[in-house]
PDB file of N, CA and C in Angstrom:
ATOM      1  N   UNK A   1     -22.428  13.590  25.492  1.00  0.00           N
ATOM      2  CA  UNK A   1     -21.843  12.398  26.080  1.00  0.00           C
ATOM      3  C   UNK A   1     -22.379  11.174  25.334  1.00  0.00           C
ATOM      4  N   UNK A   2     -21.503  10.608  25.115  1.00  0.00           N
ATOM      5  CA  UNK A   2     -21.922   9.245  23.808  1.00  0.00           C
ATOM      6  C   UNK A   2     -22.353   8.378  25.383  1.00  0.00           C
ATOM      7  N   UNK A   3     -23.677   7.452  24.806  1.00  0.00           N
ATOM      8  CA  UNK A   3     -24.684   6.270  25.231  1.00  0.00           C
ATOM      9  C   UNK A   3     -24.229   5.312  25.635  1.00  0.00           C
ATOM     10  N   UNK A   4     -23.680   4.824  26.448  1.00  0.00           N
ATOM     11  CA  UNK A   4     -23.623   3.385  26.455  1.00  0.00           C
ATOM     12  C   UNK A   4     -24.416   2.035  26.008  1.00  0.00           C
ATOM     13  N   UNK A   5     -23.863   1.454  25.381  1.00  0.00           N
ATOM     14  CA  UNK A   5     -24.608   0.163  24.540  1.00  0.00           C
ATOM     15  C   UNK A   5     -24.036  -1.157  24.894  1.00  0.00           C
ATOM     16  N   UNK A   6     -24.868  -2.188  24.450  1.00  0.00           N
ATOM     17  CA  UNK A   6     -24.403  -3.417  24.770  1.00  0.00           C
ATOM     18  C   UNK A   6     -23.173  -3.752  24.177  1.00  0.00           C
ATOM     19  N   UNK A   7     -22.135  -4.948  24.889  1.00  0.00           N
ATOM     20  CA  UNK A   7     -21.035  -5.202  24.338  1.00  0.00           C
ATOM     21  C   UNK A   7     -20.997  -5.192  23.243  1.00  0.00           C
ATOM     22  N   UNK A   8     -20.487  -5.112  21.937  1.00  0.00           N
ATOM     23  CA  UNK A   8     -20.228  -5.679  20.256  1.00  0.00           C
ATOM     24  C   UNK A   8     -19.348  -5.419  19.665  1.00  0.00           C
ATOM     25  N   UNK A   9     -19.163  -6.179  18.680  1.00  0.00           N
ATOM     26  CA  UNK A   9     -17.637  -6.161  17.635  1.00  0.00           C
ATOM     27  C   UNK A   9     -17.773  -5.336  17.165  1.00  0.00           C
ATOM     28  N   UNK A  10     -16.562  -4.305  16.953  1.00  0.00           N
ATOM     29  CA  UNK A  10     -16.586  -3.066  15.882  1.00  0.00           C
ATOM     30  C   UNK A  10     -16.510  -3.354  14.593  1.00  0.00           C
ATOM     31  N   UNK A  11     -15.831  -4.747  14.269  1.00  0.00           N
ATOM     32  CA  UNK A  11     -16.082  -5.144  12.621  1.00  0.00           C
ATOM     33  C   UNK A  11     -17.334  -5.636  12.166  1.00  0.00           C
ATOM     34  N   UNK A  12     -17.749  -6.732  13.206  1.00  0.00           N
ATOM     35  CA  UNK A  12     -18.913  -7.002  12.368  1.00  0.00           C
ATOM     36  C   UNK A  12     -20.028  -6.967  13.132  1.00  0.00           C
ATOM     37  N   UNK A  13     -20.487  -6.287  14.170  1.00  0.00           N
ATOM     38  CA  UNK A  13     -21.342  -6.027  15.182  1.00  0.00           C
ATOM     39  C   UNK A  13     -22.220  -7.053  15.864  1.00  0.00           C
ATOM     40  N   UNK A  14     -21.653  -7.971  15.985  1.00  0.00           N
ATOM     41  CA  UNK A  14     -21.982  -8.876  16.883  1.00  0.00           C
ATOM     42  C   UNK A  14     -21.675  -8.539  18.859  1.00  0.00           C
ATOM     43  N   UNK A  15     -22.727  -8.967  19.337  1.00  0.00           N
ATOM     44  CA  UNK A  15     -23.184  -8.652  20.758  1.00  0.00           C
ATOM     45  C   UNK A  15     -22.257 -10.072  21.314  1.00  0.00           C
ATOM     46  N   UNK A  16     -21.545  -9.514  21.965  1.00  0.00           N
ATOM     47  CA  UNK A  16     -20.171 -10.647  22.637  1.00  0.00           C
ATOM     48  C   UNK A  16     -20.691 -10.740  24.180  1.00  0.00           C
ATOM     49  N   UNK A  17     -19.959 -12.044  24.703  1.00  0.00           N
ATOM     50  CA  UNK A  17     -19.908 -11.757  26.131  1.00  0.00           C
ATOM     51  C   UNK A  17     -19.316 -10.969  27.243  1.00  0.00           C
ATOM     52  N   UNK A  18     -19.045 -10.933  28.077  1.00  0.00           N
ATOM     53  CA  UNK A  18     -17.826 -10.083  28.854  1.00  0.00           C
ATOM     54  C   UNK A  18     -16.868 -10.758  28.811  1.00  0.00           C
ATOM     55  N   UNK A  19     -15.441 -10.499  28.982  1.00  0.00           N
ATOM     56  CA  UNK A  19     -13.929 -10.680  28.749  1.00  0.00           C
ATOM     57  C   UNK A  19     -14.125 -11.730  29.441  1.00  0.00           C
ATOM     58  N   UNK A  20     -13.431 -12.737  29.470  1.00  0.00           N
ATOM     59  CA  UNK A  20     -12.950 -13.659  30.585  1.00  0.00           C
ATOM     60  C   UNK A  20     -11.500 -14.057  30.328  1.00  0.00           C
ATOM     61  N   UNK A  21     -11.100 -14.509  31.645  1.00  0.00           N
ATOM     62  CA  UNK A  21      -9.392 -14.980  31.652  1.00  0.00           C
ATOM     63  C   UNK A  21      -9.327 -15.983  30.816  1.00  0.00           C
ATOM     64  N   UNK A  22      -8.564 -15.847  29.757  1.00  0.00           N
ATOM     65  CA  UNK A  22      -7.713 -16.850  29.106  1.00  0.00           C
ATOM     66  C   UNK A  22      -5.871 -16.721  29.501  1.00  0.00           C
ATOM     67  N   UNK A  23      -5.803 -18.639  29.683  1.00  0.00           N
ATOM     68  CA  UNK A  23      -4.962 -18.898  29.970  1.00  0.00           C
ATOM     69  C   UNK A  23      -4.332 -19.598  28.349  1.00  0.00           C
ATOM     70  N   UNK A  24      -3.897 -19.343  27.708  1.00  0.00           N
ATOM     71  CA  UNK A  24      -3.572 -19.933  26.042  1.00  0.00           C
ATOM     72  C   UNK A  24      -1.942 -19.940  26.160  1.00  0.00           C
ATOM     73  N   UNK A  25      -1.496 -21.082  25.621  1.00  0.00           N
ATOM     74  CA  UNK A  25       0.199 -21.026  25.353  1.00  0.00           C
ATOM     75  C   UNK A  25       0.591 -20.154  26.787  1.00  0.00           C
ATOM     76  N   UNK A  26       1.790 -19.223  26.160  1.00  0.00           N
ATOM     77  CA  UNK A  26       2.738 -18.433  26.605  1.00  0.00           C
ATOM     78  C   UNK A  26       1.781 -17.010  27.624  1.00  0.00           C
ATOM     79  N   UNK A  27       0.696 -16.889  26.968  1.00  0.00           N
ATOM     80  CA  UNK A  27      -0.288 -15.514  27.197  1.00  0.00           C
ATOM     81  C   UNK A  27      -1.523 -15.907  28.429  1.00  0.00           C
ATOM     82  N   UNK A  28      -1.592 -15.121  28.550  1.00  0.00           N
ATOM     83  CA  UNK A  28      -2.563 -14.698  29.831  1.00  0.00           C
ATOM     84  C   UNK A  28      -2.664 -13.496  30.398  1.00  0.00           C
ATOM     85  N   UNK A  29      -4.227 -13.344  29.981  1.00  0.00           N
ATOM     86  CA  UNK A  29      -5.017 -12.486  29.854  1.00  0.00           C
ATOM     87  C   UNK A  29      -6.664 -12.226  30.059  1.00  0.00           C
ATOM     88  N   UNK A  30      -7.174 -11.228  30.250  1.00  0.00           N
ATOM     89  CA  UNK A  30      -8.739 -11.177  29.957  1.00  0.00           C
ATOM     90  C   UNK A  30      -9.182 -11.075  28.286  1.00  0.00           C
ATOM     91  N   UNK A  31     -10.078 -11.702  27.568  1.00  0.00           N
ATOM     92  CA  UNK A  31     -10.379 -10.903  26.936  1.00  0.00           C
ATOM     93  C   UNK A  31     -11.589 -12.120  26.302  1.00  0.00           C
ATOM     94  N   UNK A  32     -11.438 -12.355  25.020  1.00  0.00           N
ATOM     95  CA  UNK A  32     -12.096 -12.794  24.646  1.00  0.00           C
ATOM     96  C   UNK A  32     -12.216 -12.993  22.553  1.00  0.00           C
ATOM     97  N   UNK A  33     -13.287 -14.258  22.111  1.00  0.00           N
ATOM     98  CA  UNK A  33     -12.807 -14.377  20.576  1.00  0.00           C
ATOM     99  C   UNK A  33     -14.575 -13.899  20.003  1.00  0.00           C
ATOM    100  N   UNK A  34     -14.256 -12.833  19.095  1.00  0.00           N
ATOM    101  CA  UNK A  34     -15.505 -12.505  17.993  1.00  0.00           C
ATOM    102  C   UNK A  34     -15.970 -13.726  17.057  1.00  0.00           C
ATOM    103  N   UNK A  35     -16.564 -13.781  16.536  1.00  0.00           N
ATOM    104  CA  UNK A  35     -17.370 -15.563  15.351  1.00  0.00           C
ATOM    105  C   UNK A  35     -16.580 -14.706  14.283  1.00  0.00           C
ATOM    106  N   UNK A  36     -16.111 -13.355  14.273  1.00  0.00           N
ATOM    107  CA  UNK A  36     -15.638 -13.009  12.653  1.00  0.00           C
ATOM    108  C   UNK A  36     -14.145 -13.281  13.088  1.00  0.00           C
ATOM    109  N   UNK A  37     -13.551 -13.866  13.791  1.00  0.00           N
ATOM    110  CA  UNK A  37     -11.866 -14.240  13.737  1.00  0.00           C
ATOM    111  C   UNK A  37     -11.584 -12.576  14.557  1.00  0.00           C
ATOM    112  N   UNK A  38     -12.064 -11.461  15.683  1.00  0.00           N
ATOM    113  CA  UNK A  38     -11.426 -10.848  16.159  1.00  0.00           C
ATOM    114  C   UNK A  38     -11.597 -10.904  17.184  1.00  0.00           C
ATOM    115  N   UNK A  39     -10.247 -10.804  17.709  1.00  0.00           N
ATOM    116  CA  UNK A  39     -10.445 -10.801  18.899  1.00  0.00           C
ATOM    117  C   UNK A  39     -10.456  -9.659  20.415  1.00  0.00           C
ATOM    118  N   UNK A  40     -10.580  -9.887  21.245  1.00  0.00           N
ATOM    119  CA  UNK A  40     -10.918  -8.510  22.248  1.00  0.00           C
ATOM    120  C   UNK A  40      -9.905  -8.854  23.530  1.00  0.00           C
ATOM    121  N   UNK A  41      -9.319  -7.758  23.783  1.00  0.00           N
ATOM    122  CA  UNK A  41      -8.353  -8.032  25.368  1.00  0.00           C
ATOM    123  C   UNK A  41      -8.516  -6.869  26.430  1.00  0.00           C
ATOM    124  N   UNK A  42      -9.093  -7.043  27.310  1.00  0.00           N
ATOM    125  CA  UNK A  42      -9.282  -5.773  28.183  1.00  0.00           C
ATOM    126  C   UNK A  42      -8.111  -5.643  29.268  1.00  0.00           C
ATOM    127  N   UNK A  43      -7.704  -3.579  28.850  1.00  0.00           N
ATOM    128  CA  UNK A  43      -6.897  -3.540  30.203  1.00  0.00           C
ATOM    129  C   UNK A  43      -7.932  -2.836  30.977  1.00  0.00           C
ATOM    130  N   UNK A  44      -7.829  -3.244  32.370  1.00  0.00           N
ATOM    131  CA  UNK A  44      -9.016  -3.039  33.717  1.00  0.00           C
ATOM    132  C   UNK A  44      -8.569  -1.869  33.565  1.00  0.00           C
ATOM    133  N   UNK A  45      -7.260  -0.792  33.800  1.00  0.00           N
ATOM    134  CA  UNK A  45      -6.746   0.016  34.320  1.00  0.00           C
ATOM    135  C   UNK A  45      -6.906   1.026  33.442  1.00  0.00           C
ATOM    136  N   UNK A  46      -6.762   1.116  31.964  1.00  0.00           N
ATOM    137  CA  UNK A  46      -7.101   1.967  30.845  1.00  0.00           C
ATOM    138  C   UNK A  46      -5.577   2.469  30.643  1.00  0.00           C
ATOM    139  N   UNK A  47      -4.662   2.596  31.517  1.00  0.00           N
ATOM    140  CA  UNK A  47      -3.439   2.551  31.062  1.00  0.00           C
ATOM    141  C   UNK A  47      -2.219   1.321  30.789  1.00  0.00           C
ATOM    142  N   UNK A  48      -2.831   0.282  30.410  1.00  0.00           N
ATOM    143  CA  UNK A  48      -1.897  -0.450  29.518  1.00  0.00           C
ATOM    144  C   UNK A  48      -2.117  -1.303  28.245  1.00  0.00           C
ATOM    145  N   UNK A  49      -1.992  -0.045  27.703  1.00  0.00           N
ATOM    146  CA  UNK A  49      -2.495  -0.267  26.305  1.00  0.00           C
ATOM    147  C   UNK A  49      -1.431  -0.777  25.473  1.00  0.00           C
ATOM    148  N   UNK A  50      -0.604  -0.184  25.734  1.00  0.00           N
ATOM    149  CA  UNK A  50       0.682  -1.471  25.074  1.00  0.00           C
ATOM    150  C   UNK A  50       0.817  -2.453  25.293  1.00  0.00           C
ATOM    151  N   UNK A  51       0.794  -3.059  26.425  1.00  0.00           N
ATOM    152  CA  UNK A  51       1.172  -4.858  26.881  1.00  0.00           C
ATOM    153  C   UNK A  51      -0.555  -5.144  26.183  1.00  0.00           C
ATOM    154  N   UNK A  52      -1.713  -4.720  26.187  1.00  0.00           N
ATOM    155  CA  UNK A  52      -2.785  -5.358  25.964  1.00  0.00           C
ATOM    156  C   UNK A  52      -3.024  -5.666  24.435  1.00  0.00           C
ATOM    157  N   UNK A  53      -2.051  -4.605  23.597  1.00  0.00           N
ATOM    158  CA  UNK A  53      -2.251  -4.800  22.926  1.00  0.00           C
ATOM    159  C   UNK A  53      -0.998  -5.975  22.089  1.00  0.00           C
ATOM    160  N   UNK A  54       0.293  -5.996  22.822  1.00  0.00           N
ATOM    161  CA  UNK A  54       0.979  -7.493  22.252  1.00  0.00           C
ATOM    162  C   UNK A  54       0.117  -8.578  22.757  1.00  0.00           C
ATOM    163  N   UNK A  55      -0.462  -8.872  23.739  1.00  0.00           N
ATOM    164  CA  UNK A  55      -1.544  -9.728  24.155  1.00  0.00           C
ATOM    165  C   UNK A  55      -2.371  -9.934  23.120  1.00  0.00           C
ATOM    166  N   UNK A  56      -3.199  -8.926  22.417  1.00  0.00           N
ATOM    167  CA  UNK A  56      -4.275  -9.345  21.621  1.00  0.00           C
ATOM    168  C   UNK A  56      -3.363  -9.213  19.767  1.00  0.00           C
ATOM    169  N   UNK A  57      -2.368  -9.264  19.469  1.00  0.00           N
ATOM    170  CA  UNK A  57      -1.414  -9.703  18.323  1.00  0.00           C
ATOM    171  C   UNK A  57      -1.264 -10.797  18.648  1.00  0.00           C
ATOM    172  N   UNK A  58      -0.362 -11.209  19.876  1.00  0.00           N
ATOM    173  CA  UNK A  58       0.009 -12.481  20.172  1.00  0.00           C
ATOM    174  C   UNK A  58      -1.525 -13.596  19.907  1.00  0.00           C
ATOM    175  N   UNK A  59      -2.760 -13.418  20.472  1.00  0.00           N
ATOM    176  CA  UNK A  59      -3.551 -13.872  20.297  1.00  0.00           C
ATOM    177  C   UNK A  59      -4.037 -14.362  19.184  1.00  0.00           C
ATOM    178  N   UNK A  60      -4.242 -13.460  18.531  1.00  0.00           N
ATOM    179  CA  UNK A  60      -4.902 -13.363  17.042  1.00  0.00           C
ATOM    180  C   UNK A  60      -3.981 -14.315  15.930  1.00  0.00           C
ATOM    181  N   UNK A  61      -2.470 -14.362  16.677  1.00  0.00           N
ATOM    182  CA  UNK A  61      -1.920 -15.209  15.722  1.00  0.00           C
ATOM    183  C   UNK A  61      -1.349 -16.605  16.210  1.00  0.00           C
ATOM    184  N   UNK A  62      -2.743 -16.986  16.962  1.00  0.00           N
ATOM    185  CA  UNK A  62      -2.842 -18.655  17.751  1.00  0.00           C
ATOM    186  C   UNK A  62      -1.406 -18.442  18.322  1.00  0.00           C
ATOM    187  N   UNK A  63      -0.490 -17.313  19.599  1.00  0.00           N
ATOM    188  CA  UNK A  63       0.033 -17.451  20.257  1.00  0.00           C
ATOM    189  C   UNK A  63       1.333 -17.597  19.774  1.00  0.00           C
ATOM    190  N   UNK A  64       1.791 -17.297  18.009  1.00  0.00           N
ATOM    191  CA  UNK A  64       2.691 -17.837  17.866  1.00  0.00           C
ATOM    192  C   UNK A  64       3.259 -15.412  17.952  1.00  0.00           C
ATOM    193  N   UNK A  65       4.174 -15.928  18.877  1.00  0.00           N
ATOM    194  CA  UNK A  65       4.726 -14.283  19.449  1.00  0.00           C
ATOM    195  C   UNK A  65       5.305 -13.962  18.393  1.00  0.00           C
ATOM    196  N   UNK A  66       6.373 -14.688  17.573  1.00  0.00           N
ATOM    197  CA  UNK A  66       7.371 -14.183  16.764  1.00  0.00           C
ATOM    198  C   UNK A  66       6.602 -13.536  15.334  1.00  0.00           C
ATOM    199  N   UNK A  67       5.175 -14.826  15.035  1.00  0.00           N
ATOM    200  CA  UNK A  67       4.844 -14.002  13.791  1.00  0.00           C
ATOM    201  C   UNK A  67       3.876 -12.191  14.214  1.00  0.00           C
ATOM    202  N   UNK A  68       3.641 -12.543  15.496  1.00  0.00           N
ATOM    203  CA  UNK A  68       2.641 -10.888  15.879  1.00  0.00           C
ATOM    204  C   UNK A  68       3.529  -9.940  15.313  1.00  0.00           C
ATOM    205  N   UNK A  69       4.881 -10.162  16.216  1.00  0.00           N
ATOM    206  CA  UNK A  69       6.193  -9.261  16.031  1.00  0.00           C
ATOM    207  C   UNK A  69       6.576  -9.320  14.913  1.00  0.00           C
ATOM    208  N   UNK A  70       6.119  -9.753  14.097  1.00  0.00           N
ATOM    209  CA  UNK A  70       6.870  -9.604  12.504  1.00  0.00           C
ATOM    210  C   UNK A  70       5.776  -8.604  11.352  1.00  0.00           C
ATOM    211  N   UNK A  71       4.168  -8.911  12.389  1.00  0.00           N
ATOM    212  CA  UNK A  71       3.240  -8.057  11.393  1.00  0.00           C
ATOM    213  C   UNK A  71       3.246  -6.552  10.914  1.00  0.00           C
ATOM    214  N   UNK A  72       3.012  -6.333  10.060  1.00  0.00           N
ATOM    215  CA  UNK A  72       3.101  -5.094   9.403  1.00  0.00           C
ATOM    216  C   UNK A  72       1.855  -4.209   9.902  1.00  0.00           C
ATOM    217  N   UNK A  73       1.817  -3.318  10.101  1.00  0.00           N
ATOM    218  CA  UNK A  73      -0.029  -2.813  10.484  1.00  0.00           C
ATOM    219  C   UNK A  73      -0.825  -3.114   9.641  1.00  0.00           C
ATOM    220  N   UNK A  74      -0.393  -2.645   8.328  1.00  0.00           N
ATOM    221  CA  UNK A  74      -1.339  -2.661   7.599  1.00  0.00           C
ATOM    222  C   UNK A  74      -1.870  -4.456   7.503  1.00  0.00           C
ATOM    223  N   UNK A  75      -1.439  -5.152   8.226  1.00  0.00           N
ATOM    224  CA  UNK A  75      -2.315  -6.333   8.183  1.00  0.00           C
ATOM    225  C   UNK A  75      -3.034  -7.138   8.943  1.00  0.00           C
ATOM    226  N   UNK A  76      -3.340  -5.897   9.828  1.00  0.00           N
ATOM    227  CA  UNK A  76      -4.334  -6.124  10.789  1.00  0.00           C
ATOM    228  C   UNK A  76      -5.147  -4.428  10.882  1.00  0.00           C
ATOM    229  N   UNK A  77      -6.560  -4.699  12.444  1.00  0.00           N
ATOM    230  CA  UNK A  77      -7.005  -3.286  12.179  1.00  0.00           C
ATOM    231  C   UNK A  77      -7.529  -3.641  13.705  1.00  0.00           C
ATOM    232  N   UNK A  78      -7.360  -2.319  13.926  1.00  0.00           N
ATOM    233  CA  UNK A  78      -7.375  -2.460  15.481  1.00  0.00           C
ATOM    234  C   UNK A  78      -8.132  -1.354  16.122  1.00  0.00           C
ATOM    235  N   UNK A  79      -9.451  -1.420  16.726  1.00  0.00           N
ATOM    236  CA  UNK A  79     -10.406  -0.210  17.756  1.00  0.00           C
ATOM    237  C   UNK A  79      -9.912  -1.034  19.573  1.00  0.00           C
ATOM    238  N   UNK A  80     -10.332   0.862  19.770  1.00  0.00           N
ATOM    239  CA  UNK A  80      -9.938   0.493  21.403  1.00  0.00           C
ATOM    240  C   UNK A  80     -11.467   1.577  21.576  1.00  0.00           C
ATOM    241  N   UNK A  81     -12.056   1.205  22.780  1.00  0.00           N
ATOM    242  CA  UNK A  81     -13.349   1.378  23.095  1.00  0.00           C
ATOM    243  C   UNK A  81     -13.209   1.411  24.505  1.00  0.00           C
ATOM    244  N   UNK A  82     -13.990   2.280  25.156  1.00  0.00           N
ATOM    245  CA  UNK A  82     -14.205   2.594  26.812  1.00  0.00           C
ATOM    246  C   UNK A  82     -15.171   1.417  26.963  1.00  0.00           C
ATOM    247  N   UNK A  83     -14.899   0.465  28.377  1.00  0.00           N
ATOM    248  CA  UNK A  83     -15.848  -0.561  28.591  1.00  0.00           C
ATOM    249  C   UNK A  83     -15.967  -0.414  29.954  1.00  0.00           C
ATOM    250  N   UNK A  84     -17.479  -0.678  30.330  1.00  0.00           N
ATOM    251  CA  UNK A  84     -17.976  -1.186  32.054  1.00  0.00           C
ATOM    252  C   UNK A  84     -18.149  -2.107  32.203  1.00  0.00           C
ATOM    253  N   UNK A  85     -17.284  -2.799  32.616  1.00  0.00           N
ATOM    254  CA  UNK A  85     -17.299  -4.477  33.366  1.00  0.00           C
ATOM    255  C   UNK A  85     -18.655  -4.332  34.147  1.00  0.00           C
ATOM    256  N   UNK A  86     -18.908  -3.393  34.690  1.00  0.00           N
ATOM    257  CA  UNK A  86     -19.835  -3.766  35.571  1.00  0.00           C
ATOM    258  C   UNK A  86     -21.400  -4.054  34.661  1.00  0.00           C
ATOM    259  N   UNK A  87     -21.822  -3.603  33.969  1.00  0.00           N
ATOM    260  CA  UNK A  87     -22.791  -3.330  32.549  1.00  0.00           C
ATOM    261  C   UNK A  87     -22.390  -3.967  31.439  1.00  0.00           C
ATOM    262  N   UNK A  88     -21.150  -4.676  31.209  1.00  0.00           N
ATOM    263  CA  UNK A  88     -21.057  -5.165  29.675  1.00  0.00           C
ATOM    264  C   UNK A  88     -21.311  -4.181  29.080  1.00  0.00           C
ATOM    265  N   UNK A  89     -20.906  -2.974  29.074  1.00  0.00           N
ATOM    266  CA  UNK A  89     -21.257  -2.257  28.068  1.00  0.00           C
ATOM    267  C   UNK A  89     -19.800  -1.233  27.535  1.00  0.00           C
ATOM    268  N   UNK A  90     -20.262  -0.669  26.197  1.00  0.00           N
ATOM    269  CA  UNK A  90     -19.040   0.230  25.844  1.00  0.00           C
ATOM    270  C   UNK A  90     -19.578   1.754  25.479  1.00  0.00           C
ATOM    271  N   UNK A  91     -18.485   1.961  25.273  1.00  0.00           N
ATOM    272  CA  UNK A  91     -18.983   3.743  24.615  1.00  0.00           C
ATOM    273  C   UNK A  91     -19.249   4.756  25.495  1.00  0.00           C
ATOM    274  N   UNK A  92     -19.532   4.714  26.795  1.00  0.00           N
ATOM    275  CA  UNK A  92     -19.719   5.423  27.997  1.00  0.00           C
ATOM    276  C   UNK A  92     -18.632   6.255  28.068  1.00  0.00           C
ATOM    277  N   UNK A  93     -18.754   7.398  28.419  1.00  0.00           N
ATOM    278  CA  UNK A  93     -17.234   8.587  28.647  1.00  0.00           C
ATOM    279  C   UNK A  93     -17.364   8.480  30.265  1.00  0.00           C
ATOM    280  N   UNK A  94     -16.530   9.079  31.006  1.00  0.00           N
ATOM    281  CA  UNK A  94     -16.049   8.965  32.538  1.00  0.00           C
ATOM    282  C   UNK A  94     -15.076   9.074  32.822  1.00  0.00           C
ATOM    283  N   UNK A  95     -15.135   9.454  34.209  1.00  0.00           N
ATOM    284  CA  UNK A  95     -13.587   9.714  34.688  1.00  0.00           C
ATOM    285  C   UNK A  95     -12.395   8.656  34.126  1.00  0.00           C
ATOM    286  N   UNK A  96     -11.273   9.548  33.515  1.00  0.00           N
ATOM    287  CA  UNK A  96     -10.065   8.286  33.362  1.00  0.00           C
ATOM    288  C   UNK A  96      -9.654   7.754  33.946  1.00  0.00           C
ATOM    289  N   UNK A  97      -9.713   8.140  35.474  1.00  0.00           N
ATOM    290  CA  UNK A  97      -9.493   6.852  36.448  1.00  0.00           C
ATOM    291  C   UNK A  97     -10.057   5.606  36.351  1.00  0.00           C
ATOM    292  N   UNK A  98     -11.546   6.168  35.846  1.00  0.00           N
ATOM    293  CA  UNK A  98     -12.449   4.798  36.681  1.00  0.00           C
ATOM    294  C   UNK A  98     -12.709   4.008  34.836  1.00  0.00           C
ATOM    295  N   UNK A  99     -12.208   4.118  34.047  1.00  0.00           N
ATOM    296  CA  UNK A  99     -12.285   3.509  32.810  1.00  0.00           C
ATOM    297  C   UNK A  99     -11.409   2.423  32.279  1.00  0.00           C
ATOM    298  N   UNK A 100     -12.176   1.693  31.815  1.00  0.00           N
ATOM    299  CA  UNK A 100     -11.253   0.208  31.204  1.00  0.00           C
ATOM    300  C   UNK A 100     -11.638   0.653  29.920  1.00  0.00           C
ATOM    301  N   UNK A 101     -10.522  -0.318  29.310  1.00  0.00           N
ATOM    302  CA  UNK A 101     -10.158  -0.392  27.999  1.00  0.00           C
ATOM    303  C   UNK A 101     -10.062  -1.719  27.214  1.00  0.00           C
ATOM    304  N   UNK A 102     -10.813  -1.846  26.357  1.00  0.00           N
ATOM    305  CA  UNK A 102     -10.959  -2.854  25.425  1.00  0.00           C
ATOM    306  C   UNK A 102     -10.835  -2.811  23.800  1.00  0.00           C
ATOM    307  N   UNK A 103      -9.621  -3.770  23.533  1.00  0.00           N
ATOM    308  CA  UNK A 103      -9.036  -3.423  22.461  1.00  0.00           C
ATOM    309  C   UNK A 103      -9.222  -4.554  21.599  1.00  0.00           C
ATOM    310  N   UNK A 104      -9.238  -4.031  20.617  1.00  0.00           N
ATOM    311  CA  UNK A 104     -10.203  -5.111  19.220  1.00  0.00           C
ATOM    312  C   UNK A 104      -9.079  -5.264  18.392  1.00  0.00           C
ATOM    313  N   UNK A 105      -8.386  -6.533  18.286  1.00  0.00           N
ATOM    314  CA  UNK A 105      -7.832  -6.612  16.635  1.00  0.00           C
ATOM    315  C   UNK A 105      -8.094  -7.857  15.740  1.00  0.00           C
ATOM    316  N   UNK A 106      -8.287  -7.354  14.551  1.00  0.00           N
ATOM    317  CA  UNK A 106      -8.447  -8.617  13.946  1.00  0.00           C
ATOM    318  C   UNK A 106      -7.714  -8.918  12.707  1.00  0.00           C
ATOM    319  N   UNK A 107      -7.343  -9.560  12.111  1.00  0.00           N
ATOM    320  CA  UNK A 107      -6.187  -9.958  11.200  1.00  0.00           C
ATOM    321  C   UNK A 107      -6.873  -9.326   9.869  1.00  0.00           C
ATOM    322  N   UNK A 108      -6.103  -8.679   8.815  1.00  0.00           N
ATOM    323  CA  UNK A 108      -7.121  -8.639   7.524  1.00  0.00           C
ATOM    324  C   UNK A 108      -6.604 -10.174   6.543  1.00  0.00           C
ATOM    325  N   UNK A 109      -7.828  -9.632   6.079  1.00  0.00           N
ATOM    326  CA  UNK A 109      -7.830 -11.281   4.485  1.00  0.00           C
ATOM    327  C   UNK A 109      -6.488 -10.675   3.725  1.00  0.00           C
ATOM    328  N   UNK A 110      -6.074 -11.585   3.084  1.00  0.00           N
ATOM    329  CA  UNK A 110      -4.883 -11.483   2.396  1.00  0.00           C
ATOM    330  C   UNK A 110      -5.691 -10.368   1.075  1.00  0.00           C
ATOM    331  N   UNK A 111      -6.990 -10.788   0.321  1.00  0.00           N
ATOM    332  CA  UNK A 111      -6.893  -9.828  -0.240  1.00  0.00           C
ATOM    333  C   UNK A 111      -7.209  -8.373   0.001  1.00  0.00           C
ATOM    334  N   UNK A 112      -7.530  -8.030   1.273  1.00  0.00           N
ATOM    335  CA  UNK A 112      -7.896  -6.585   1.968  1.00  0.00           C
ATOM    336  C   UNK A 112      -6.312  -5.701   1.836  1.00  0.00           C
ATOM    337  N   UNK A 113      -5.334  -6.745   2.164  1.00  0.00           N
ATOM    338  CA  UNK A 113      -3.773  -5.832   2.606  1.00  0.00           C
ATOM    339  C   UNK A 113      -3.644  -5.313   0.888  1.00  0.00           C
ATOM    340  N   UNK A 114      -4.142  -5.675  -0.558  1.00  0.00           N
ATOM    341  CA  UNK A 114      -3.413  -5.695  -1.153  1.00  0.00           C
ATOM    342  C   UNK A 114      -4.347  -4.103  -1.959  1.00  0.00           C
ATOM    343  N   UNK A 115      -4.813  -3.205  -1.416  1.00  0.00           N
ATOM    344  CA  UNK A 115      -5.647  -2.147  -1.805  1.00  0.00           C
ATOM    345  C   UNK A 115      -5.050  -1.212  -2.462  1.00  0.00           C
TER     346      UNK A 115
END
């Protein structure tokens, strides 16, 4: 059974706070912004991983919806991680009922897409 550890970015391992509601533009949501430009959106429920994740596209691209919907994958990179609101913490396994989900994306540099 993998450890639970303190909150942190999967890109650049920085120790974050817990999610909080953002109200931004058009979006609203929990989540929260990394110092490396990624950002984090938690679904409480662990099953809505699709809407959480146009939430955290929409985000990442200062809210503007049409360019999220236009991105290619390869130009962004995206971890989803088991989280306890109650602990700030991730990585913990547990019942799928009782598990949230926190999903990481962050935009790549123009010269990363071109590999």
């Amino acid at each position: 059974m993998a450890r639970a550890r303190a909150l942190q970015c999967p890109f650049c391992e920085t120790h974050l706070r817990a999610p909080i509601d953002i109200n931004f533009k058009d979006l609203s949501f929990t989540g929260g912004i990394c110092p490396c430009r990624a950002v984090y959106v938690l679904d409480e429920s662990g099953r809505a991983l699709g809407e959480i994740f146009l939430d955290a596209l929409a985000f990442v691209c200062k809210g503007d919806i049409d360019k999220s919907l236009s991105l290619d994958p390869d130009e962004y990179e995206t971890v989803e991680l088991n989280y306890d609101a109650n602990a700030n913490t991730i990585g913990r396994r547990g019942s799928p009922a009782k598990l949230s989900k926190l999903l990481f994306v962050k935009l790549k540099k123009p010269d990363e897409e071109k590999t």
